[in-house]
N, C-alpha and C. Protein backbone atom coordinates (compact mmCIF):
# COMPACT_ATOMS: atom_id res chain seq x y z
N UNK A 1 91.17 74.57 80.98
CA UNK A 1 90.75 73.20 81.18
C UNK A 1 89.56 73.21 82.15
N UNK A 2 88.51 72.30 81.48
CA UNK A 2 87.32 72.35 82.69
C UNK A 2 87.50 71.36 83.86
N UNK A 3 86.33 71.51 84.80
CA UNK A 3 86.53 70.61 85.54
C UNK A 3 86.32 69.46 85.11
N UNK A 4 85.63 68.96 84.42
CA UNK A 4 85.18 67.58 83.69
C UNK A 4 87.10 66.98 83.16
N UNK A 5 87.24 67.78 82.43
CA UNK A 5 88.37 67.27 82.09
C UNK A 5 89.79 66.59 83.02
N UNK A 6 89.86 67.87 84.07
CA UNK A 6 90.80 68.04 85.41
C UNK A 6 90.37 66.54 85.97
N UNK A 7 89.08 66.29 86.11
CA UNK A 7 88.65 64.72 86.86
C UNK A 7 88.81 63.45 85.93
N UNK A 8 88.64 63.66 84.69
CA UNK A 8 88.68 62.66 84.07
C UNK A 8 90.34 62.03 83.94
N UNK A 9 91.56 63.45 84.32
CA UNK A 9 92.74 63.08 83.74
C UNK A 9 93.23 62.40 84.85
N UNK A 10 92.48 62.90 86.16
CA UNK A 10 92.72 62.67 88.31
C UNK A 10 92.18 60.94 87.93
N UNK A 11 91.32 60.75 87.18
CA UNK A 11 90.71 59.17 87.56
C UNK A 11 91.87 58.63 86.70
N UNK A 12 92.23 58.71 85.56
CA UNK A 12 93.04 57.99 84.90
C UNK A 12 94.22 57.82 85.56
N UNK A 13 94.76 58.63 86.47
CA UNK A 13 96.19 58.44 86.75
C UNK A 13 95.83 58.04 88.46
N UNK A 14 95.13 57.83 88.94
CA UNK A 14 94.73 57.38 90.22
C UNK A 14 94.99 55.80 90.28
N UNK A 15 93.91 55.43 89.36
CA UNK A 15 93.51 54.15 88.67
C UNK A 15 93.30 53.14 90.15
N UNK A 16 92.77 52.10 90.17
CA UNK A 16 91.89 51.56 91.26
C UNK A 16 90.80 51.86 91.85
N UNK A 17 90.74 51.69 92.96
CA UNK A 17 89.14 52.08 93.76
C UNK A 17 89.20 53.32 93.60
N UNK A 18 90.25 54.53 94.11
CA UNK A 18 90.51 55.55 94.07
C UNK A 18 89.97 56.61 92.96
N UNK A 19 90.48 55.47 91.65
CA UNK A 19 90.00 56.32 90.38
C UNK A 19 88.36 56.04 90.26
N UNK A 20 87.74 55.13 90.42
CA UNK A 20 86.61 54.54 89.92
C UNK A 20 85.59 55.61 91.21
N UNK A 21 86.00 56.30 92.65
CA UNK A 21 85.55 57.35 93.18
C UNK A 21 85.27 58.61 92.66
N UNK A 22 86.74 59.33 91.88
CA UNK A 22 87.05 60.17 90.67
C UNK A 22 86.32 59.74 89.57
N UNK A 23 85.91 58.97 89.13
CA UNK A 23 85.12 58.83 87.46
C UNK A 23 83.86 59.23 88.47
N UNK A 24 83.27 58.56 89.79
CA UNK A 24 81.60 59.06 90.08
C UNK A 24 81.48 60.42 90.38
N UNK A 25 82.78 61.55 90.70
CA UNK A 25 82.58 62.75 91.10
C UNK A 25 82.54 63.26 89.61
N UNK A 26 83.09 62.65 88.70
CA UNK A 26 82.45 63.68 87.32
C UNK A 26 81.19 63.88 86.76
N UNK A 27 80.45 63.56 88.00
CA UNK A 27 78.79 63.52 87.13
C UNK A 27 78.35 64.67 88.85
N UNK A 28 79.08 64.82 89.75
CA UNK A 28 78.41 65.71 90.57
C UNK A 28 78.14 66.80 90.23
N UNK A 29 77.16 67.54 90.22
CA UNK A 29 77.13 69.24 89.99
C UNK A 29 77.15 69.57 91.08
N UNK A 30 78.13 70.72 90.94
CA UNK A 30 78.79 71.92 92.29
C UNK A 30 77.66 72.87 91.73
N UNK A 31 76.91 73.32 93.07
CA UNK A 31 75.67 74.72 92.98
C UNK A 31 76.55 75.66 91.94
N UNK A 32 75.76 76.52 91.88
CA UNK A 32 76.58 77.39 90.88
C UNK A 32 77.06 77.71 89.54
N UNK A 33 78.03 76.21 89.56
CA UNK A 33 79.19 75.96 88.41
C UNK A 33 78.41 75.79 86.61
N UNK A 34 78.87 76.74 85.81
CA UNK A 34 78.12 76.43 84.94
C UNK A 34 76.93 76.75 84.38
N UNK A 35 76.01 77.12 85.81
CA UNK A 35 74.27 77.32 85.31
C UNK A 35 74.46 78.63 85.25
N UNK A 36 75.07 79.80 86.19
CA UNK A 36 74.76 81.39 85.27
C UNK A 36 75.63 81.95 84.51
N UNK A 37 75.05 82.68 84.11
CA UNK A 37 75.74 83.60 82.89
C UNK A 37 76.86 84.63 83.53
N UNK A 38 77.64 85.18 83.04
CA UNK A 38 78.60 86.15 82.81
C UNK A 38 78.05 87.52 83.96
N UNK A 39 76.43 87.65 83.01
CA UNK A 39 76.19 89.06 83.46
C UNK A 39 75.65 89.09 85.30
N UNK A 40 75.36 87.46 85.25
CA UNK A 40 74.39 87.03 86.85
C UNK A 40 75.84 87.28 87.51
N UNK A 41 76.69 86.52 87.36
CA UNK A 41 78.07 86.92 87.91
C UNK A 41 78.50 87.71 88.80
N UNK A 42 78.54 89.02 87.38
CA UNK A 42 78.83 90.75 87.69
C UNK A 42 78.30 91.05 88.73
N UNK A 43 76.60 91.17 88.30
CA UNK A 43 75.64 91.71 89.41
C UNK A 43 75.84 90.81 90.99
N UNK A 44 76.00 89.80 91.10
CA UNK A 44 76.25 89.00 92.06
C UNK A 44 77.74 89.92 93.00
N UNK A 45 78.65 89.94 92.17
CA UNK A 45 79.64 90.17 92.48
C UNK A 45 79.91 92.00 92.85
N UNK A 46 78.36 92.77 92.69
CA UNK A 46 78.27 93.83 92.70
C UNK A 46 78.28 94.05 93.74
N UNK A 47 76.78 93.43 94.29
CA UNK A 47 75.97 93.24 95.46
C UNK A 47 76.35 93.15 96.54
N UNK A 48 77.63 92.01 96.33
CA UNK A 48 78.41 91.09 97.57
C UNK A 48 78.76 92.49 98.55
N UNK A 49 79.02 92.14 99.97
CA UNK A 49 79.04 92.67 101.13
C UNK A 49 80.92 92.49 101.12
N UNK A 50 81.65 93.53 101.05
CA UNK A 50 83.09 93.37 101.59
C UNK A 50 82.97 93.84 102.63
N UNK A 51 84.47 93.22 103.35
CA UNK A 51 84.30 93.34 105.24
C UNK A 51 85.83 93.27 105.48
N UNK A 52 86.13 93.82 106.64
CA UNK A 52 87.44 93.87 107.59
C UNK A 52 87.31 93.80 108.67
N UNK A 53 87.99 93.43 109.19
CA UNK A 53 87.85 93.31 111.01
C UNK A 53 88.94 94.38 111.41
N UNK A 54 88.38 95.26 111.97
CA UNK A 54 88.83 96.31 112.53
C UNK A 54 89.31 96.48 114.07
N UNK A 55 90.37 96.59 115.09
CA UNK A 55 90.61 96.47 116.11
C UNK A 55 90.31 97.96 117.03
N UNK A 56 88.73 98.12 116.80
CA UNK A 56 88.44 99.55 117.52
C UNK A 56 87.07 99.32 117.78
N UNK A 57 86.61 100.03 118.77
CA UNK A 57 85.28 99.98 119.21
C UNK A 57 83.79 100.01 117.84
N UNK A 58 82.91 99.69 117.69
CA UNK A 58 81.93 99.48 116.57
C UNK A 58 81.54 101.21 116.68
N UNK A 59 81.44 101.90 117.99
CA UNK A 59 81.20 103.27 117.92
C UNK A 59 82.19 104.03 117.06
N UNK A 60 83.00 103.87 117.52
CA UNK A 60 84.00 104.74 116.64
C UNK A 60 84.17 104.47 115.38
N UNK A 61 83.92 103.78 114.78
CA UNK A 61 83.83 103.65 113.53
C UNK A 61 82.13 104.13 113.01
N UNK A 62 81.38 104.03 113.73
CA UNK A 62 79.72 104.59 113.10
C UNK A 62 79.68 106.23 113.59
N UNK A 63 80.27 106.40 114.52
CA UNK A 63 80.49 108.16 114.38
C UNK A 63 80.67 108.55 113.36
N UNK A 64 81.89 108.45 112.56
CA UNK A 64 82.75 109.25 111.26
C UNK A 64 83.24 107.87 110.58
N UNK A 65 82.72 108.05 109.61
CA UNK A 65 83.28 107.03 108.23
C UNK A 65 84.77 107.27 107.90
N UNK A 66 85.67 106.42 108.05
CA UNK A 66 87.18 107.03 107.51
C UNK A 66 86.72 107.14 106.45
N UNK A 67 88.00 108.29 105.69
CA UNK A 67 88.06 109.03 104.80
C UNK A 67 88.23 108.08 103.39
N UNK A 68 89.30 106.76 103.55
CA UNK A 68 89.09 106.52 102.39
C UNK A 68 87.67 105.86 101.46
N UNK A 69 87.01 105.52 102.30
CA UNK A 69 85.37 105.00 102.69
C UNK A 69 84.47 105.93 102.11
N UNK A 70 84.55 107.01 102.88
CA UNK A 70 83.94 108.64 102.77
C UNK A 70 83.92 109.25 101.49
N UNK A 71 85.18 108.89 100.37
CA UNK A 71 85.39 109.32 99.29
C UNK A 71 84.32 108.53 98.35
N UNK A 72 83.88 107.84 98.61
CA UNK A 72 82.25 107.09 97.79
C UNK A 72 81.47 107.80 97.74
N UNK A 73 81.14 108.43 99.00
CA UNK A 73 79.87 108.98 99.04
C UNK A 73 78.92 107.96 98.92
N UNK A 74 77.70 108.44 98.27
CA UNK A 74 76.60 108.18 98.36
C UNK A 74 76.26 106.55 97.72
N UNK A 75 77.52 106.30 97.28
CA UNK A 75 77.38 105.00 96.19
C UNK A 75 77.62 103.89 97.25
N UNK A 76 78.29 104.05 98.37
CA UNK A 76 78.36 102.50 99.33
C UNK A 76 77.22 102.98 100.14
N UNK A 77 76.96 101.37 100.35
CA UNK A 77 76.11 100.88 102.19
C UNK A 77 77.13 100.89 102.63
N UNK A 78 77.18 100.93 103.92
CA UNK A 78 78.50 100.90 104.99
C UNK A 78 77.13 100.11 106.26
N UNK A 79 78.52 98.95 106.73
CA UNK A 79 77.46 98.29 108.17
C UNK A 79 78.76 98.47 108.99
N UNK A 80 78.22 98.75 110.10
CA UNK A 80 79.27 98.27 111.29
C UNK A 80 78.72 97.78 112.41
N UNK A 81 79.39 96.44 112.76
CA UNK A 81 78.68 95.60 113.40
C UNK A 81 79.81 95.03 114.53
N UNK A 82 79.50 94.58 115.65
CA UNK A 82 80.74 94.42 116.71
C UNK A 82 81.36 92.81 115.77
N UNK A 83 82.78 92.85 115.94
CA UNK A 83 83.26 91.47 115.21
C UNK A 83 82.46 90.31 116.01
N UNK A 84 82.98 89.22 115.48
CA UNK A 84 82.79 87.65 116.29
C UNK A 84 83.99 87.98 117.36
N UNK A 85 83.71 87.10 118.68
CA UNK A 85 84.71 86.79 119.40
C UNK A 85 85.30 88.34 120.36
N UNK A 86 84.86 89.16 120.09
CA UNK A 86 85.18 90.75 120.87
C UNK A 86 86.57 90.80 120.29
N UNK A 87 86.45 90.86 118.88
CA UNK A 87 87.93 91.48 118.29
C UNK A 87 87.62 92.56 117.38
N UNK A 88 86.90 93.71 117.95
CA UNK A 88 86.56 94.83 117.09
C UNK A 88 85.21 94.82 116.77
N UNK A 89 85.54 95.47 115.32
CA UNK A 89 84.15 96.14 114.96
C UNK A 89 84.46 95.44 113.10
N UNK A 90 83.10 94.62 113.10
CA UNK A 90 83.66 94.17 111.76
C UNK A 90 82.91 95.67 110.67
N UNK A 91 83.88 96.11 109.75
CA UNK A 91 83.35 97.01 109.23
C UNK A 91 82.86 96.83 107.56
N UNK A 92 81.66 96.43 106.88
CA UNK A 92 81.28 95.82 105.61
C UNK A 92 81.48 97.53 104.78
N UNK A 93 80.86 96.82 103.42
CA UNK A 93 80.25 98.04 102.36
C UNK A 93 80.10 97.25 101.40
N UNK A 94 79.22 97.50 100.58
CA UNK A 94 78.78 97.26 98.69
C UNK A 94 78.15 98.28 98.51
N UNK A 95 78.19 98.42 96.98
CA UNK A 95 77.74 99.36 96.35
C UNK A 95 76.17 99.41 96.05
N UNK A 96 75.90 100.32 96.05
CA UNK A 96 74.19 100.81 95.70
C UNK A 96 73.75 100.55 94.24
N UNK A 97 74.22 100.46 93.53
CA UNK A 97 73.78 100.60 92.02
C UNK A 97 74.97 100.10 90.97
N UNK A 98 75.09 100.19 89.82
CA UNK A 98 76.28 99.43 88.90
C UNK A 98 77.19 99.91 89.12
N UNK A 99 78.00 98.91 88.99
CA UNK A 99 79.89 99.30 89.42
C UNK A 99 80.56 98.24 88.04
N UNK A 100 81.81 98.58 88.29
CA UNK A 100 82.75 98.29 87.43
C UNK A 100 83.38 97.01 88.07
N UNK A 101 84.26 96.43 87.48
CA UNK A 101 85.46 95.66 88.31
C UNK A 101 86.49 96.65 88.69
N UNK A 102 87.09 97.61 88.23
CA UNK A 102 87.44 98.24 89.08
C UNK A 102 87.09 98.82 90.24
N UNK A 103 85.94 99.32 90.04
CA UNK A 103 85.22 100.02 91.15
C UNK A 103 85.34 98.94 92.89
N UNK A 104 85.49 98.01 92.39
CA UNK A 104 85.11 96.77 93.33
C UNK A 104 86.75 96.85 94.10
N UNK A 105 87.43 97.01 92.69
CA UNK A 105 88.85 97.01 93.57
C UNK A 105 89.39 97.99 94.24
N UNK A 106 88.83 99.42 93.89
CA UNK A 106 89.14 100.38 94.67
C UNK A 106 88.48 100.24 96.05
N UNK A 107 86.79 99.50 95.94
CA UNK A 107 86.63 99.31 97.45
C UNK A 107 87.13 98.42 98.11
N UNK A 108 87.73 97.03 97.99
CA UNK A 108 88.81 96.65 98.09
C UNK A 108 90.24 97.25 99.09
N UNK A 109 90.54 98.25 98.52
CA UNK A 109 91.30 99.46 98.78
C UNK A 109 91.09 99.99 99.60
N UNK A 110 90.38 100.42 99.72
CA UNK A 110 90.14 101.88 100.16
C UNK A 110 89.08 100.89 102.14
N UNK A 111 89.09 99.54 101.90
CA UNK A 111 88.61 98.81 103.12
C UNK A 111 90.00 98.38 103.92
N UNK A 112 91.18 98.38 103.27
CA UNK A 112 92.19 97.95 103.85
C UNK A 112 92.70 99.07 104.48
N UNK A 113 92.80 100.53 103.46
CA UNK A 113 93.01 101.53 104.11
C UNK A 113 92.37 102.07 105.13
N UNK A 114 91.10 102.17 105.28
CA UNK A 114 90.43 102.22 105.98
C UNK A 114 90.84 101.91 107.70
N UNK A 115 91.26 99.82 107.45
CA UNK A 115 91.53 99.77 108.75
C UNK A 115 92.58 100.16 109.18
N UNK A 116 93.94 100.19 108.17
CA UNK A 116 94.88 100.62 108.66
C UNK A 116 95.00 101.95 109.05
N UNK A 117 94.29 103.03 108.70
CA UNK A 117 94.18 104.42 109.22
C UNK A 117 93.60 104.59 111.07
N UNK A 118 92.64 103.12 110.86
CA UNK A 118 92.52 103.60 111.95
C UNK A 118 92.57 102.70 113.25
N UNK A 119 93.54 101.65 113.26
CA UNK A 119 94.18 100.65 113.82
C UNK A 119 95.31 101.43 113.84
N UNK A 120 96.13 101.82 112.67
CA UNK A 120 97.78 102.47 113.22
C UNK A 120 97.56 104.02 112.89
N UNK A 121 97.12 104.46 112.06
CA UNK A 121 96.94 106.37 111.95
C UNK A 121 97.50 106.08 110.77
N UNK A 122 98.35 105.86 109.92
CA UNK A 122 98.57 105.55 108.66
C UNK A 122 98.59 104.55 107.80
N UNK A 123 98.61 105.00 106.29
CA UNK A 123 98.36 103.46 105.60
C UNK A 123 100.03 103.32 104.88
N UNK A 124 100.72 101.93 105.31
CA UNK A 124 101.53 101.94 105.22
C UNK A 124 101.82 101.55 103.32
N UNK A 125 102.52 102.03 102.34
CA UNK A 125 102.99 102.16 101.34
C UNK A 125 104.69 100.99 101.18
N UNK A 126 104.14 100.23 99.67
CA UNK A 126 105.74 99.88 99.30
C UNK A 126 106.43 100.69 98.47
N UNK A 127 105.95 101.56 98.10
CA UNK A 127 106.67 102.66 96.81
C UNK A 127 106.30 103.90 97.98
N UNK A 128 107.34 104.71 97.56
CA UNK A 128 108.84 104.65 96.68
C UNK A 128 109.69 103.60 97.78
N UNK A 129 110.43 103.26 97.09
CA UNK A 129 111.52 102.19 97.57
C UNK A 129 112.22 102.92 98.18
N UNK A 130 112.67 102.36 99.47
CA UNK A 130 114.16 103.29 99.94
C UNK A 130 115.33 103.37 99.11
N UNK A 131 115.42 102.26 98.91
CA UNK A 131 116.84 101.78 98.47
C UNK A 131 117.38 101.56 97.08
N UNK A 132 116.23 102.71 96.54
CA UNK A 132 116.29 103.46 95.03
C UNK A 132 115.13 102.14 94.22
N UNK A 133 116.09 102.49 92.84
CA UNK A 133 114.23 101.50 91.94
C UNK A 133 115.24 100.32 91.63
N UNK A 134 114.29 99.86 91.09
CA UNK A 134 114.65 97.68 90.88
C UNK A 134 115.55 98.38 89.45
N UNK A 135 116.32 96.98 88.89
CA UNK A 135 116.60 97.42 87.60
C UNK A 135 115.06 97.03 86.67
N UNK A 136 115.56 97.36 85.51
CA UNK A 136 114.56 97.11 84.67
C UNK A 136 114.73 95.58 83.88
N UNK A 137 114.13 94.42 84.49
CA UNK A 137 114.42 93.06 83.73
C UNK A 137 112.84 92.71 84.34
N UNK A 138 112.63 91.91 83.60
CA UNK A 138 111.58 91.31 83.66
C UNK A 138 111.07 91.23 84.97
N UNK A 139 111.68 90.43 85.87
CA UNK A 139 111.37 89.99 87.36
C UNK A 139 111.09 91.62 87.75
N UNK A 140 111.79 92.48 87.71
CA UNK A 140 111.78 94.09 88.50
C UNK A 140 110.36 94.58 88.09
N UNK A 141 109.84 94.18 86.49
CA UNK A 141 108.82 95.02 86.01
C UNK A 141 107.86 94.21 86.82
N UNK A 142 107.79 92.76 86.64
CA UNK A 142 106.97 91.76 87.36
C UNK A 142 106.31 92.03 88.98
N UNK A 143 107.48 92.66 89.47
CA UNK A 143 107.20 92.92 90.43
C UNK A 143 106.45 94.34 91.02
N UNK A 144 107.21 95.34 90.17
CA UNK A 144 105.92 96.44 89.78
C UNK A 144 105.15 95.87 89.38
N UNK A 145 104.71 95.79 89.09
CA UNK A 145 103.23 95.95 88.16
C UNK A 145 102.26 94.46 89.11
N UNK A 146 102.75 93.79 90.20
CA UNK A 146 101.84 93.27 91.34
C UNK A 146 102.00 93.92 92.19
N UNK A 147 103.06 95.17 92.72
CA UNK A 147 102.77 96.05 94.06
C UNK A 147 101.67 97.02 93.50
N UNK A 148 101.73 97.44 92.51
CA UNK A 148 100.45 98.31 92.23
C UNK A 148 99.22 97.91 92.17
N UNK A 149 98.85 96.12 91.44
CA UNK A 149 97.77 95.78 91.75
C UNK A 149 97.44 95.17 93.36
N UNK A 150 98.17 95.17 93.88
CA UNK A 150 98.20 94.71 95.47
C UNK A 150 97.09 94.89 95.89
N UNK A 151 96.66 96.78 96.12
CA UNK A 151 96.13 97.13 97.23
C UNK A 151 94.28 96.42 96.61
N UNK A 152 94.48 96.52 95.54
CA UNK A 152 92.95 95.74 94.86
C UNK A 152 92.90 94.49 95.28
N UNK A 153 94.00 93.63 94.66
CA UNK A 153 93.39 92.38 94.94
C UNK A 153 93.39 91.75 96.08
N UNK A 154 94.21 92.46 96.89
CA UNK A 154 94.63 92.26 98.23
C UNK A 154 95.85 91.36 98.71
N UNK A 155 96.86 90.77 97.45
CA UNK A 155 98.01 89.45 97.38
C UNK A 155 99.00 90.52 96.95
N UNK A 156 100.19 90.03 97.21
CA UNK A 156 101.71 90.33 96.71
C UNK A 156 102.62 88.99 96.23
């Protein structure tokens, strides 16, 4: 459902001054929405700068790149810059040249690991389960199959 539609169904069931506000926001254009293509997107979404706020000095992190970072090589920028507010070292990266959507989610990954390696010394894991495996019903698989996409999208 587009947005045109989503507003037109918000004015009808509003109805009064309320709605007749809702019928004038269906003619606003939101920057963005609509005018690029698919591929402007991608590249947009290539480019973009990911970031963490890290609870360690900005030096220590521009000495030695953690390792899960390090495993790019040559394909990330890496910035490290002191956070806002003196809460660390905010630590960025994007990629140099074409990437995948995966690729995006492993850096994703590999930025969370990152801080947690070096805020606690390890990156903490939900698998393997202590307390043996889920059964196999829907909800159990459901729930695999979002701890594995976790560390990408960054939600549980």
């Amino acid at each position: 459902m587009d947005l045109a539609t989503i507003m037109s169904r918000a004015a009808g069931l509003a109805g009064g001054a309320g709605g007749e506000a809702l019928k004038r926001l269906q003619h606003v254009r939101l920057p963005g929405v609509g005018q690029s293509s698919v591929t402007d997107d991608a590249r947009t979404a290539a480019r973009r700068w990911r970031a963490v706020t890290v609870l360690t000095e900005p030096a220590r992190l521009q000495e030695a790149l953690p390792a899960p970072l390090a495993a790019f090589g040559d394909r990330l920028e890496v910035r490290v810059t002191p956070a806002p507010g003196d809460r660390g070292a905010e630590l960025a990266a994007r990629f140099r040249g074409p990437v995948t959507e995966e690729d995006i989610g492993q850096l994703r990954a590999a930025l969370r690991e990152a801080k947690a390696l070096v805020e606690v010394g390890e990156v903490l894991r939900v698998d393997p389960q202590p307390h043996g495996h889920r059964k196999p019903t829907p909800q159990g698989a459901a729930v695999e199959g979002m701890a594995a996409k976790a560390p990408e999208e960054g939600v549980l």
